[in-house]
Protein backbone atom coordinates (compact mmCIF):
# COMPACT_ATOMS: atom_id res chain seq x y z
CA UNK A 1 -66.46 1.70 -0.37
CA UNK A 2 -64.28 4.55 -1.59
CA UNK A 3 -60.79 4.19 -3.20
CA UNK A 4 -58.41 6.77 -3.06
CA UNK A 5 -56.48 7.23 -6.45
CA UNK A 6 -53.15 8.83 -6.75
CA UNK A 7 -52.38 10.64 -9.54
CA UNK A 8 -49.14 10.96 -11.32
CA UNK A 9 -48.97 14.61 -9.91
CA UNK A 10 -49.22 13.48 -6.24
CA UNK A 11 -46.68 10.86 -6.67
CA UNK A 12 -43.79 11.51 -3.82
CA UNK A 13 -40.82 12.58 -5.51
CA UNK A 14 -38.88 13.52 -2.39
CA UNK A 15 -38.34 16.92 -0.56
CA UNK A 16 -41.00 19.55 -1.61
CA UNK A 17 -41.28 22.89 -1.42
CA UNK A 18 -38.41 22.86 1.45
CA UNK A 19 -36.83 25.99 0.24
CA UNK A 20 -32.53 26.06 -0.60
CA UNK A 21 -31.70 25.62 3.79
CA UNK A 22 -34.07 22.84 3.56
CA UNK A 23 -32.16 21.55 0.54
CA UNK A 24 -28.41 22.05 2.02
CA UNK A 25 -29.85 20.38 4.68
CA UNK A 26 -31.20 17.20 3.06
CA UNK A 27 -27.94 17.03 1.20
CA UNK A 28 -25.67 17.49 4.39
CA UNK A 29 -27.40 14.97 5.90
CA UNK A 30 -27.31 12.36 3.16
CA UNK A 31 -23.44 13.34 2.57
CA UNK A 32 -22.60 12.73 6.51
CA UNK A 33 -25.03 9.39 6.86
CA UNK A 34 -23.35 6.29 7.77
CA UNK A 35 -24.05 4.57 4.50
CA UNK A 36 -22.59 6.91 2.33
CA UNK A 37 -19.03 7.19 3.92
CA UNK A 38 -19.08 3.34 3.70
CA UNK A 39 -20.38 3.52 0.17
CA UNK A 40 -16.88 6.43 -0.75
CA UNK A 41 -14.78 4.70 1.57
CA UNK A 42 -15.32 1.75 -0.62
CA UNK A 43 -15.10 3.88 -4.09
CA UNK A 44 -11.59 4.88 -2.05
CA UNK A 45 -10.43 1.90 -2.43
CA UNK A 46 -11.85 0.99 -5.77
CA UNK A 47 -10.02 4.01 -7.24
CA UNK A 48 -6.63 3.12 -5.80
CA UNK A 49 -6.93 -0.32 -8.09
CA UNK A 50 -5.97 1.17 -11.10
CA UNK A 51 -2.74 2.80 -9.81
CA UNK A 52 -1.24 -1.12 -8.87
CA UNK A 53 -1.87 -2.09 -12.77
CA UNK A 54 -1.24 0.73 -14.87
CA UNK A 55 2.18 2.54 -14.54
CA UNK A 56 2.17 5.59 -12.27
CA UNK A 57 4.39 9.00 -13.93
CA UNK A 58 5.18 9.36 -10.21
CA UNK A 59 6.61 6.08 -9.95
CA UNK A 60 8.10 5.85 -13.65
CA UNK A 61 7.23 8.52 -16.22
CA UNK A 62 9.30 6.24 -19.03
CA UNK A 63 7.42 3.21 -18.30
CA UNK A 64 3.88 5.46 -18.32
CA UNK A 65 4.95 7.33 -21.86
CA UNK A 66 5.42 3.76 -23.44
CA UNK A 67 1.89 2.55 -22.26
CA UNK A 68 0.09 5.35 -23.28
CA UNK A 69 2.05 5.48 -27.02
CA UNK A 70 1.17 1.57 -27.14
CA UNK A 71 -1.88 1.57 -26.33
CA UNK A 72 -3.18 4.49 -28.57
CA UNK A 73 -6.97 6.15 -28.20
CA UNK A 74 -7.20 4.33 -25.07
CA UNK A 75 -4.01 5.35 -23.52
CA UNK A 76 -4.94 9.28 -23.67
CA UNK A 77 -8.32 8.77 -23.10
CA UNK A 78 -7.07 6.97 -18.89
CA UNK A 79 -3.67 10.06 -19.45
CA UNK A 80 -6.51 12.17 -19.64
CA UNK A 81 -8.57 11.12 -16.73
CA UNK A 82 -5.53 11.49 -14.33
CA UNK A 83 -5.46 7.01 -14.29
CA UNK A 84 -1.26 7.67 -14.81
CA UNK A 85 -1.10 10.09 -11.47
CA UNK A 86 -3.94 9.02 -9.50
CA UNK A 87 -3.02 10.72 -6.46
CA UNK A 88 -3.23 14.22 -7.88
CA UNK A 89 -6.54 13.47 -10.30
CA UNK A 90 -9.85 15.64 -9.25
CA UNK A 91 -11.47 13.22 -9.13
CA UNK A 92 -9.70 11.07 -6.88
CA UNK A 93 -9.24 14.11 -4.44
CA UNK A 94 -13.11 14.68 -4.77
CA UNK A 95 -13.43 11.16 -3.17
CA UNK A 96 -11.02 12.01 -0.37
CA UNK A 97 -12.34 15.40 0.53
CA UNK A 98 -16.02 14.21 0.34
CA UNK A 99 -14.95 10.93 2.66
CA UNK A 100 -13.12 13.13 4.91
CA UNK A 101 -16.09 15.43 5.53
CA UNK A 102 -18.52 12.63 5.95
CA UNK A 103 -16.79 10.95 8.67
CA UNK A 104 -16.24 14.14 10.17
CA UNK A 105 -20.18 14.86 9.90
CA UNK A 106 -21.10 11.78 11.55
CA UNK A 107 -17.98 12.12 14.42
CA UNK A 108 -19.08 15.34 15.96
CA UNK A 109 -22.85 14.72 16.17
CA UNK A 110 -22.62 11.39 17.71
CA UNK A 111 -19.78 12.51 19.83
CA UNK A 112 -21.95 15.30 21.16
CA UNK A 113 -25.51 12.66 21.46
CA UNK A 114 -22.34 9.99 23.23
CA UNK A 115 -21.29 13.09 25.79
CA UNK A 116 -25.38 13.78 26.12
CA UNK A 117 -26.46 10.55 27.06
CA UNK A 118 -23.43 9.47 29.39
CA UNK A 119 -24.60 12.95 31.70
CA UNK A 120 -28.65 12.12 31.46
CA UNK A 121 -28.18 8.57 32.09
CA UNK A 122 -30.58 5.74 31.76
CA UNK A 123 -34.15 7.05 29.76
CA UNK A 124 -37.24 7.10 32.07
CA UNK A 125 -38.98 3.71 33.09
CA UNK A 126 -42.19 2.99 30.78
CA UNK A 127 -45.50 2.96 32.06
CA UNK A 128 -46.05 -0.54 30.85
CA UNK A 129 -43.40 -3.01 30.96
CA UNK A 130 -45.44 -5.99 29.36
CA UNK A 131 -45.66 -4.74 25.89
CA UNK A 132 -41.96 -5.69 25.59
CA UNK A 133 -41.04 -8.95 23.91
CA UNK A 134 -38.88 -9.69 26.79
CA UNK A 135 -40.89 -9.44 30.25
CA UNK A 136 -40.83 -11.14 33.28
CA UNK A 137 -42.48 -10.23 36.70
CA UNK A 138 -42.17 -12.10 39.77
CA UNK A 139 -44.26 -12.07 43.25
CA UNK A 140 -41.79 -11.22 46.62
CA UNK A 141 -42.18 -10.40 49.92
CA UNK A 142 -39.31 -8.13 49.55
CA UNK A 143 -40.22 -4.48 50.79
CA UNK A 144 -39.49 -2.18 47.45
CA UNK A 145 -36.46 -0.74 48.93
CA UNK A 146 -35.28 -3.99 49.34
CA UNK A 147 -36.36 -5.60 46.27
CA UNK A 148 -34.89 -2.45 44.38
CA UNK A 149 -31.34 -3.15 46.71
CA UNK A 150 -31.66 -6.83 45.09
CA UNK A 151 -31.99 -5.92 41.59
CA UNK A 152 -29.04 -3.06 41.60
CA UNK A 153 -27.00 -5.76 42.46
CA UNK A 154 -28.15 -8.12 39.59
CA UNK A 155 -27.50 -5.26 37.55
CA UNK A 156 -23.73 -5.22 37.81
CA UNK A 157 -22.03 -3.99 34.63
CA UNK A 158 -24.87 -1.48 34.19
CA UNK A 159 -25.62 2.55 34.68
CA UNK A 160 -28.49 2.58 37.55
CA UNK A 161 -30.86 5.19 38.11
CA UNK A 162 -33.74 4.89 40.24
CA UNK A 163 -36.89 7.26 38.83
CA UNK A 164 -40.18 7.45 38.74
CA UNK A 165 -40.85 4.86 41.07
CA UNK A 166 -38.77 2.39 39.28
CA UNK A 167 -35.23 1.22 37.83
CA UNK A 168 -33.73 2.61 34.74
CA UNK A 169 -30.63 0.49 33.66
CA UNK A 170 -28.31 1.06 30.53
CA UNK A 171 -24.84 -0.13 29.43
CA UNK A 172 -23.08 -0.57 26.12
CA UNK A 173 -21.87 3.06 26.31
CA UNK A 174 -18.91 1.37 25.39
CA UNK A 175 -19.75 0.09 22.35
CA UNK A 176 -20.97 3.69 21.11
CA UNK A 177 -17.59 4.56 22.22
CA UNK A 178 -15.89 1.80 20.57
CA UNK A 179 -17.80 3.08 17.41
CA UNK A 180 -16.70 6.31 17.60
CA UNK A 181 -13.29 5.46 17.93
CA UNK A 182 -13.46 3.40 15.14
CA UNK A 183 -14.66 6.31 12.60
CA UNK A 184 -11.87 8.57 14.37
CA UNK A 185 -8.86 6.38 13.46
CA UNK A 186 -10.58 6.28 9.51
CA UNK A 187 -10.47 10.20 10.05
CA UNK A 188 -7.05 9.63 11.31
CA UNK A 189 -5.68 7.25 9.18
CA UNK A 190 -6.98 9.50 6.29
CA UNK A 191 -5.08 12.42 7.44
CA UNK A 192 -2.35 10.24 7.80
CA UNK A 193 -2.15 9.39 4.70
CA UNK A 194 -2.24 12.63 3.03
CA UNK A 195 0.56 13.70 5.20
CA UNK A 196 2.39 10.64 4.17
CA UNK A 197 1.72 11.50 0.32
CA UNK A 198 3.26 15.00 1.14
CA UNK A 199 5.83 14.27 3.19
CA UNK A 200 7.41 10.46 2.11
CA UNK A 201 10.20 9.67 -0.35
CA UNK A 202 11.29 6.50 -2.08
CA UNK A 203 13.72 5.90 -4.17
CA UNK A 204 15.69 2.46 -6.13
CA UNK A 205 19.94 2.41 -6.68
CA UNK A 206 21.09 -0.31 -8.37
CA UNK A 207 25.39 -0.49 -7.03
CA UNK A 208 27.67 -2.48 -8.18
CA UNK A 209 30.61 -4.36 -5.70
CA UNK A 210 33.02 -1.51 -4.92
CA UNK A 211 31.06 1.59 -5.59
CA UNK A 212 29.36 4.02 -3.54
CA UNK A 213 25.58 5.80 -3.61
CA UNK A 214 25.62 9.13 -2.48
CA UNK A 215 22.15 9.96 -0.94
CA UNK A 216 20.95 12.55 -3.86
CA UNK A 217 17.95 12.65 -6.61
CA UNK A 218 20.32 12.76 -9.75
CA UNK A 219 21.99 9.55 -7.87
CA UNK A 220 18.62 7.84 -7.88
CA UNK A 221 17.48 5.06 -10.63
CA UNK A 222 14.05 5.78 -9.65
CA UNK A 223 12.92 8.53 -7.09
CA UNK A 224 8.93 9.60 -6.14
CA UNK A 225 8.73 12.73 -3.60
CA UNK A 226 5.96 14.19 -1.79
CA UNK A 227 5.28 17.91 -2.55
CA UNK A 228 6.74 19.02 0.85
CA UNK A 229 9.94 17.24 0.51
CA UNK A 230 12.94 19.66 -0.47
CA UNK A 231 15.38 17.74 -2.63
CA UNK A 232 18.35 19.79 -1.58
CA UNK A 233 17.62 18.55 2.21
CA UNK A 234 17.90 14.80 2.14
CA UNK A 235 19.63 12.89 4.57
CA UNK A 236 23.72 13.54 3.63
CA UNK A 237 24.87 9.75 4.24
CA UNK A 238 26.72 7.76 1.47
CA UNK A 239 26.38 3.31 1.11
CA UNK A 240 29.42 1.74 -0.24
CA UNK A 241 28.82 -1.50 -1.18
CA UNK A 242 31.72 -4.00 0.01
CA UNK A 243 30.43 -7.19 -1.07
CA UNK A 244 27.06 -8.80 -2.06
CA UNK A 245 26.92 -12.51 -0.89
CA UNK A 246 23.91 -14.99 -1.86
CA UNK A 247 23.67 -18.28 -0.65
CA UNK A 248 22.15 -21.47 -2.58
CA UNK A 249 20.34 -24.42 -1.99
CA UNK A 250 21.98 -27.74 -2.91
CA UNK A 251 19.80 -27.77 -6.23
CA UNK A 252 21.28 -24.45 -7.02
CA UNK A 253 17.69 -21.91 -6.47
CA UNK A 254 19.01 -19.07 -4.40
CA UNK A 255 17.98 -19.25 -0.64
CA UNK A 256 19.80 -15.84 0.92
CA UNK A 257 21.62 -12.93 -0.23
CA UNK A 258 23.44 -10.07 1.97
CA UNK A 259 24.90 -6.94 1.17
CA UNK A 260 28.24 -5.80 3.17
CA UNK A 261 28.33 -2.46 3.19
CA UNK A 262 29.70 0.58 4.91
CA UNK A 263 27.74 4.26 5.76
CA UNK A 264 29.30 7.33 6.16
CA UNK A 265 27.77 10.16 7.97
CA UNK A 266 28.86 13.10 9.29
CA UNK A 267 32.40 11.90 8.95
CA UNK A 268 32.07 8.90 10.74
CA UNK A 269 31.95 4.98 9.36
CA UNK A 270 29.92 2.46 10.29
CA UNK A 271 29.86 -1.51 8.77
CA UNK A 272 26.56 -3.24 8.58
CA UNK A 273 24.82 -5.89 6.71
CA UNK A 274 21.59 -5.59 4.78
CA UNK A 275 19.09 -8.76 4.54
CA UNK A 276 15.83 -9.17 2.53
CA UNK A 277 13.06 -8.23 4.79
CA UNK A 278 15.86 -6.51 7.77
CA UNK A 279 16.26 -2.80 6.31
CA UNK A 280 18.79 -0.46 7.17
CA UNK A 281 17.73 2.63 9.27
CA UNK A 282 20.11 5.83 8.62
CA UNK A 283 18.80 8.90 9.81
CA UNK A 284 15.07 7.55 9.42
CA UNK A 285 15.68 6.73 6.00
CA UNK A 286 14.80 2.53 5.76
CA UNK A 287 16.75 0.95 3.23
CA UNK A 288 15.88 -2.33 1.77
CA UNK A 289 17.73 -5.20 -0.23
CA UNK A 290 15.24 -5.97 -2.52
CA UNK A 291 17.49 -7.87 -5.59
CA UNK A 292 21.07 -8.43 -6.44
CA UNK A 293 22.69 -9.92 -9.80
CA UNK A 294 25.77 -9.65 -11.55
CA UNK A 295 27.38 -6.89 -13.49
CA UNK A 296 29.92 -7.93 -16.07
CA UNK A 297 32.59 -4.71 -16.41
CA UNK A 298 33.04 -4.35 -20.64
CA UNK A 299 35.46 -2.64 -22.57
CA UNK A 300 34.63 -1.35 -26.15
CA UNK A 301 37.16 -0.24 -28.69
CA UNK A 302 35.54 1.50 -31.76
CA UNK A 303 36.77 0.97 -35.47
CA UNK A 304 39.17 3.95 -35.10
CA UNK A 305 40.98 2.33 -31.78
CA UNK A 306 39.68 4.48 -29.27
CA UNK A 307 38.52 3.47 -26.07
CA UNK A 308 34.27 4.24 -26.05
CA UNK A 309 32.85 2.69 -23.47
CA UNK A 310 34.25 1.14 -20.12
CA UNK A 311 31.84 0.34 -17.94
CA UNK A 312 30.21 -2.46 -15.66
CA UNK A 313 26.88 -2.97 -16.77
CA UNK A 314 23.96 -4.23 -14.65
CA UNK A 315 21.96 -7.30 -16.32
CA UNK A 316 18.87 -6.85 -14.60
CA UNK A 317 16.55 -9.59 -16.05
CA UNK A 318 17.73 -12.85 -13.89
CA UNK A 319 16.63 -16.18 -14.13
CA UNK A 320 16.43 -18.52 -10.97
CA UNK A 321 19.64 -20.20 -12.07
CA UNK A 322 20.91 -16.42 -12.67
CA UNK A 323 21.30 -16.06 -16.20
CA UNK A 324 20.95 -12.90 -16.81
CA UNK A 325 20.25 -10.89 -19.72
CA UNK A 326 20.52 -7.16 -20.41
CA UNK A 327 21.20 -4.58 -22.52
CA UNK A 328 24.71 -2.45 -23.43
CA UNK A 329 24.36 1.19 -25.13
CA UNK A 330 27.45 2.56 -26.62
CA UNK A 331 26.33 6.21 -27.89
CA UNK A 332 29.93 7.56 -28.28
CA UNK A 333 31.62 6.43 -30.95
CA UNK A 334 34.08 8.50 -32.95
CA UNK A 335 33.15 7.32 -35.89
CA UNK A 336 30.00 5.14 -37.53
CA UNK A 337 27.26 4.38 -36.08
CA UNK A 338 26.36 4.14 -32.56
CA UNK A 339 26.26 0.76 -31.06
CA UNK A 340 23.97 -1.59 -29.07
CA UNK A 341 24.27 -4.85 -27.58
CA UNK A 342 21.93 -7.46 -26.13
CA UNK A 343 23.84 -9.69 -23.73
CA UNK A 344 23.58 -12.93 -21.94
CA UNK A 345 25.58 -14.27 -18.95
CA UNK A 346 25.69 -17.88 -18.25
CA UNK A 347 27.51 -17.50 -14.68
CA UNK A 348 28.85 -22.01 -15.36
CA UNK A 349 28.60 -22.23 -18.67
CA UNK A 350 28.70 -25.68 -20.25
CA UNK A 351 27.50 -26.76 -23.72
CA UNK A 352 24.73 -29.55 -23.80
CA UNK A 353 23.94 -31.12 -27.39
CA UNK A 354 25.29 -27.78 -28.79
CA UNK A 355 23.89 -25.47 -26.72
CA UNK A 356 24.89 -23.16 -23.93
CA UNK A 357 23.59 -23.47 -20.81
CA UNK A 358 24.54 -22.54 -17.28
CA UNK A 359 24.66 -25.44 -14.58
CA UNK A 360 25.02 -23.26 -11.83
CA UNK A 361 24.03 -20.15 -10.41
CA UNK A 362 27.55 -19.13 -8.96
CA UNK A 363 30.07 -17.46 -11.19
CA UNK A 364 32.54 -20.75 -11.54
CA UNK A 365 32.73 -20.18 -15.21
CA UNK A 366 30.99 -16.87 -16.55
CA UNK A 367 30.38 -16.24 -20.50
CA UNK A 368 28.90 -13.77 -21.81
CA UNK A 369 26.91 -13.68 -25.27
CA UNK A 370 25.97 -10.30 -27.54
CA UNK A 371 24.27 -9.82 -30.46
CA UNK A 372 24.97 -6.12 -32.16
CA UNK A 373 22.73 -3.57 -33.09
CA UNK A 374 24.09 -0.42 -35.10
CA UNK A 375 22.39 2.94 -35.97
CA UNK A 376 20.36 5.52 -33.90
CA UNK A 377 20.27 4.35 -30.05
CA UNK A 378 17.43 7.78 -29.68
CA UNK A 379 19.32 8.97 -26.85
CA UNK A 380 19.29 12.23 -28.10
CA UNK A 381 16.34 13.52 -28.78
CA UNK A 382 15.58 14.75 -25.67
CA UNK A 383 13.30 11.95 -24.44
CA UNK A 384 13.64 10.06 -21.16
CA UNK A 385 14.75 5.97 -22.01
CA UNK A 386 14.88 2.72 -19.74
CA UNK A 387 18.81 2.07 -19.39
CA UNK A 388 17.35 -1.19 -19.64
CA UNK A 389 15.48 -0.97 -22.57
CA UNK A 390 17.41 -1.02 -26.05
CA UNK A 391 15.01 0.75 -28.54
CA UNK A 392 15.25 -0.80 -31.63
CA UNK A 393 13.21 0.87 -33.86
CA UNK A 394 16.27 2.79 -35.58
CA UNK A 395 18.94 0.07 -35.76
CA UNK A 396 19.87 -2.36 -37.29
CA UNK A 397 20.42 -6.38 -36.25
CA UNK A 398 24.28 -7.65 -37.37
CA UNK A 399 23.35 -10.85 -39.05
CA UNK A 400 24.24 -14.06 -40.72
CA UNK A 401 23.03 -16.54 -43.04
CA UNK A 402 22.27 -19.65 -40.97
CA UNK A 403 20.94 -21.53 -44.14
CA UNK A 404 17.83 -19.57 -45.58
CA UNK A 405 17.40 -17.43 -42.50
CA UNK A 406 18.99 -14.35 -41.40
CA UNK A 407 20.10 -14.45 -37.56
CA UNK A 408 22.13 -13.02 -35.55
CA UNK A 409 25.44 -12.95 -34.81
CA UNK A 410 26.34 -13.86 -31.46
CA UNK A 411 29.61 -13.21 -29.98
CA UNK A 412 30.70 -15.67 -27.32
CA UNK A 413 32.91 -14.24 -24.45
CA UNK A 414 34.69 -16.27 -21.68
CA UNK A 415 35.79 -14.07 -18.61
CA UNK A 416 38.95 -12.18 -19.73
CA UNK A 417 38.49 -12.31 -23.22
CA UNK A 418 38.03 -10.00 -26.43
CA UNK A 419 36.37 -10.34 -29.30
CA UNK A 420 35.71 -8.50 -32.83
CA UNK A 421 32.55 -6.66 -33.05
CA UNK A 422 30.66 -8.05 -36.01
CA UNK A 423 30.19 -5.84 -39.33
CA UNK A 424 33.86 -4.40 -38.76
CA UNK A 425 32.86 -1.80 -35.63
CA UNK A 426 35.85 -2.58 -33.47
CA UNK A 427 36.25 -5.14 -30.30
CA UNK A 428 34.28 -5.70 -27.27
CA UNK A 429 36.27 -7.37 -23.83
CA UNK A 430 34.74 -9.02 -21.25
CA UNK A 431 37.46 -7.48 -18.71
CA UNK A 432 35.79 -8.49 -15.26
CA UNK A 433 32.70 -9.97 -13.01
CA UNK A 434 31.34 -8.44 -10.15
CA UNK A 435 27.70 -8.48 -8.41
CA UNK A 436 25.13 -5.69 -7.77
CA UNK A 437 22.79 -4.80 -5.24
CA UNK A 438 19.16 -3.41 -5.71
CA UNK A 439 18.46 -1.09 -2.64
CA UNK A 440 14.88 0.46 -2.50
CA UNK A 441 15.14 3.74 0.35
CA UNK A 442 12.09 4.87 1.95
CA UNK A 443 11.47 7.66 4.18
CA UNK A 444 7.70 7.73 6.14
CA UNK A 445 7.62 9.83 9.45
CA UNK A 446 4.10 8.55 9.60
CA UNK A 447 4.19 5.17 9.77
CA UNK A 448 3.82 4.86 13.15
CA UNK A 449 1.01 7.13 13.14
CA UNK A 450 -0.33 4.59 10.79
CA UNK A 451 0.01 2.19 13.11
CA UNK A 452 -1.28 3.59 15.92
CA UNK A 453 -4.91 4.34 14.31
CA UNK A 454 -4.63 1.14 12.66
CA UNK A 455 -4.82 -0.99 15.84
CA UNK A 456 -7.27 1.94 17.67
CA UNK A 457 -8.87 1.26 14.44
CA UNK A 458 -9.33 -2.37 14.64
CA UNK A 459 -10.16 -2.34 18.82
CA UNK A 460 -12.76 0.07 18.45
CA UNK A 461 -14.54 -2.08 15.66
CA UNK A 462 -14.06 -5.00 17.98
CA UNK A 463 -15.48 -2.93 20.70
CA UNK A 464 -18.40 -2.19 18.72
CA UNK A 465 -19.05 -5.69 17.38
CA UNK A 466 -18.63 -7.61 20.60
CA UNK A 467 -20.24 -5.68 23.67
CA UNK A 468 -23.68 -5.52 23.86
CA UNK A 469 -25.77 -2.37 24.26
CA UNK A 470 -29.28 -3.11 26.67
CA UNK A 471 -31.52 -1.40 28.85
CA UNK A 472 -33.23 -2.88 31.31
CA UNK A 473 -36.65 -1.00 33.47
CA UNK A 474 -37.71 -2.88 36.74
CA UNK A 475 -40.94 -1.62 38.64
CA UNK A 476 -42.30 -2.38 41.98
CA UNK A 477 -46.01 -2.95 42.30
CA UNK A 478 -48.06 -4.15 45.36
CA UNK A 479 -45.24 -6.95 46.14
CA UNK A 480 -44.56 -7.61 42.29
CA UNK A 481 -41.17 -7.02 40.64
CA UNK A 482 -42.15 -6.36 36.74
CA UNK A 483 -38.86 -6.40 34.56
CA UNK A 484 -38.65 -6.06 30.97
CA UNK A 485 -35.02 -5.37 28.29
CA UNK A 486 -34.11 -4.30 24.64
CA UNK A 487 -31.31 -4.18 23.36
CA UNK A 488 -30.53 -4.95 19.29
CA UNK A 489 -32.36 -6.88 17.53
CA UNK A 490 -31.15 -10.06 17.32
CA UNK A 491 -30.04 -10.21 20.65
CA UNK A 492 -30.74 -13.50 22.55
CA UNK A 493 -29.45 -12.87 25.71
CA UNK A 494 -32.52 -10.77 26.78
CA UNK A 495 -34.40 -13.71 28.25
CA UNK A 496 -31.78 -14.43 30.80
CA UNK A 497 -31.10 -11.19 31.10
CA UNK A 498 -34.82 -10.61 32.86
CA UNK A 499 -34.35 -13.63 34.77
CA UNK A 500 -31.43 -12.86 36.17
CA UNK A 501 -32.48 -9.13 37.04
CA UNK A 502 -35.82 -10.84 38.82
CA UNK A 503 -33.73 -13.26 40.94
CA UNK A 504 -33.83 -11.87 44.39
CA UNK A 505 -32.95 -14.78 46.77
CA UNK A 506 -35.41 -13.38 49.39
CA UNK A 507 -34.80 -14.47 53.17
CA UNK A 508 -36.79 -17.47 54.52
C-alpha cells in the first residue's frame, strides 16, 4: 500500500499564484462576508467603551487635561491614540468606514441574488426525491392533474411552479427579505449616526432663580458641536428661570423638582414648566432638567473696603439631604492676595453634640461655612479651570491651632450675616438664598431617523429569525405521489410538512 507524504513545501497556505485581481478579490470578499461585519460591528462597539470612562475633550477639555497630567506616561500614551476624542481618532473612523463598506458589500449582492430568485421562482424538481431525509410517497387513484390540483392547495403559503413533470414549491422569501432589511437599517442607522455626530449640539447652563440664559456658546457651562453646526446660527430664544420648586418625601429625600420658567422668542413670551424626564421643545432644541440646588448670593469686602466680589454662587456637590458644598474664587482684590473659599450650606442647620448638621433638606434655617485659602487662584495663566474646582496647589490654608494640629478656620454664617475673613483679608456676607437649575439642551434632527431604522431594524431580524425558509418537490409516478422538503437544518417541521403536502382526501 502506498502513502502519500506531504511535504512542508506542498502544505496549503491559502491563495496561490492568483495574480493581484485574484488577490483584491479574495480580500473583497473576506472584507464584505457576513462574519466579518459582525466581527467590526462588534469592535464598533468595543471602541465606543472607552469614551463612557475616560473624559472626552469634546465633552470637557478641563476635565481631559487633568486626567492626562495625573495620570502621567499613561495619560499621553491613550492622548496619543485619539482615547480623549474618540470620534475623530483614525482608527476609530477606520472601523466605521470598513463596517460601512462591508454591509454595503453584502446588501447589493444579496439584494440582486433576492430580486433573481423571486423572478426564476422555485429551482427544478430532482430526479430522485428519496435521497432526502424527509420523503414521503403515497399510492392514489387521483389522475396527475388532479393529484397535482390537491397538492397546490396543501401548499398554501408557498411559490408554485409546475415543471418538469412535477411540483416545485418555495417560500421564506420573506425571511431573505427580512434579512436584508435588517443589514439596511445597520447601513442606515450608521449613516445616521454620522450625520448626527455632524449635525447635533448639546450643551449644560447652570441658572440661578431670577436670571436668564440666552441661547449662545459663550453662555454655555459646557457645549459639544458637530462640525456642520454654525455657532452664530443657533436657535435665538432666551429661558428665564422664575422659580425652581422640589418636593420631599416625609423623611426629607427629595421626590420632585420643577423649574418655572418663561421663553422668549421672536418677541413673544411663553410660561412653561420643566420636569425631570418631560423636556422642553423650543425650536427643536429639547431641553432637560437634569439637577437643581441652591446658590447662596455672597458679598466680599477686601482689606482696603472695596466691594470685590458680589455674586450668587452655585454649590454644585449636593447631598440627599442637600448640603451642599462648593467652591468661591475671588481673583480681584485690590490689594493682597487673591482669595478662595471652600463652603458648606446646611439648608436647617442645628448643632448635635457639637456639631453642625442639617435636619432638613428645605432652606428653614440656611448657614453657610468657609474655610479661606489665600495666594495664586492660576486663573491667569491662560489655562482653562473647573469654576468648580479650587486649585490649591499655590495657596495657602488660613489656620488655627486646635491643640497640636493645625486646622482650619471655619467661618460660620447664618442667612443675613457678615463675618471677618480670617488672617485680616476683609469680610465675607452671606446676603441672600436662592435655588438653581441644571438644564442640559440638545439638538438631534436625526433622532427620528434613528428610530425609524431602529424598529425596521429589530422587525427585519424578527422576520429573519421566525419565518421559515422550505422547499418542497412533489412528483407523479404511475398513480404514486412522491414528496420530499429542506429547509434549515434544524428544522423539525419537515415531517409534517410532507404529510401534509401528500394528504389528498381522494373521492370515494
Amino acid at each position: 500500500m502506498m502513502e502519500t507524504v506531504r511535504t512542508e513545501r506542498d502544505a496549503p497556505t491559502g491563495p496561490v499564484g492568483i495574480g493581484v485581481t485574484g488577490w483584491l478579490r479574495w480580500g473583497w470578499r473576506q472584507l464584505t462576508s457576513m462574519r466579518n461585519a459582525i466581527i467590526m460591528l462588534l469592535l464598533l462597539v468595543i471602541a465606543l467603551i472607552p469614551a463612557s470612562i475616560l473624559p472626552q475633550k469634546r465633552q470637557d477639555p478641563v476635565l481631559a487635561r487633568e486626567w492626562i497630567e495625573s495620570n502621567g506616561l499613561w495619560g499621553n500614551i491613550l492622548d496619543a491614540l485619539g482615547f480623549f476624542n474618540i470620534l475623530t481618532a483614525p482608527w476609530f473612523a477606520a472601523i466605521y468606514i470598513l463596517l460601512f463598506v462591508s454591509l454595503v458589500g453584502c446588501i447589493v449582492p444579496r439584494s440582486f441574488t433576492l430580486a433573481r430568485d423571486i423572478k426564476a421562482g422555485p429551482g427544478r424538481v430532482p430526479a430522485r426525491l428519496s435521497r432526502y431525509e424527509s420523503y414521503a410517497s403515497r399510492e392514489t387513484s387521483l389522475s396527475e392533474s388532479e393529484a397535482y390540483d390537491r397538492v397546490e392547495k396543501n401548499l398554501r403559503g408557498f411559490r408554485t411552479v409546475r415543471r418538469d413533470g412535477g411540483i416545485s414549491a418555495q417560500n421564506g422569501y420573506l425571511r431573505e427579505a427580512g434579512n436584508l432589511v435588517f443589514h439596511m437599517s445597520l447601513l442606515g442607522l450608521l449613516i445616521v449616526f454620522g450625520l448626527s455626530q455632524a449635525l447635533s449640539f448639546r450643551g449644560q447652563a447652570i441658572i440661578v432663580e431670577g436670571e436668564t440664559f440666552t441661547n449662545s456658546v459663550l453662555t454655555y457651562d459646557t457645549f459639544e458641536r458637530g462640525i456642520l453646526v454654525d455657532e452664530e446660527s443657533l436657535p435665538p430664544y432666551r429661558i428665564t428661570l422664575n422659580s425652581m420648586t422640589p418636593e420631599f418625601y416625609e423623611d426629607g429625600s427629595p421626590s420632585a423638582f420643577a423649574a418655572d420658567v418663561t421663553i422668549l422668542m421672536n418677541d413673544s413670551e411663553e410660561a412653561a414648566t420643566i420636569r425631570p424626564n418631560e423636556p422642553l421643545d423650543i425650536d427643536g432644541t429639547n431641553v432637560y432638567l437634569s439637577g437643581n440646588g441652591y446658590a447662596p448670593r455672597i458679598r466680599v469686602t477686601d482689606s482696603a473696603g472695596s466691594v470685590v466680589f458680589d455674586e450668587y454662587v452655585v454649590l454644585p456637590d449636593i447631598t440627599q439631604t442637600y448640603i451642599s458644598t462648593g467652591v468661591i474664587k475671588v481673583p480681584d482684590v485690590t490689594e493682597g492676595d487673591q482669595l478662595g473659599f471652600q463652603a458648606t450650606l446646611f439648608p436647617t442647620a442645628q448643632t448635635q453634640d457639637g456639631v453642625l448638621v442639617s435636619i432638613n433638606p428645605d432652606a428653614l434655617n440656611p448657614v453657610l461655612v468657609t474655610t479661606t485659602w489665600v495666594g495664586d487662584l492660576g486663573l491667569d495663566d491662560g489655562v482653562p479651570q473647573n469654576v468648580y474646582f479650587l486649585d490649591t496647589e499655590n495657596m495657602e490654608l488660613v489656620t488655627e491651632p486646635v491643640g497640636q494640629t493645625e486646622v482650619g478656620v471655619l467661618t460660620t454664617l447664618p442667612l443675613g450675616e457678615s463675618a471677618e475673613i480670617p488672617g485680616g483679608n476683609g469680610t465675607i456676607e452671606f446676603v441672600e438664598l436662592a435655588r438653581f437649575a441644571a438644564l442640559d439642551m440638545r439638538y438631534d434632527p436625526t433622532l427620528g431617523w434613528m428610530l425609524i431604522f431602529a424598529v425596521l431594524g429589530l422587525g427585519g431580524l424578527a422576520t429573519s429569525l421566525l419565518v421559515p425558509s422550505r422547499r418542497v418537490w412533489v412528483r407523479y409516478d404511475n398513480g404514486t405521489v412522491h414528496a420530499a422538503a429542506i429547509g434549515r437544518k434544524g428544522d423539525s417541521g419537515l415531517e409534517s410538512l410532507v404529510s401534509a403536502t401528500l394528504a389528498l382526501k381522494e373521492d370515494s
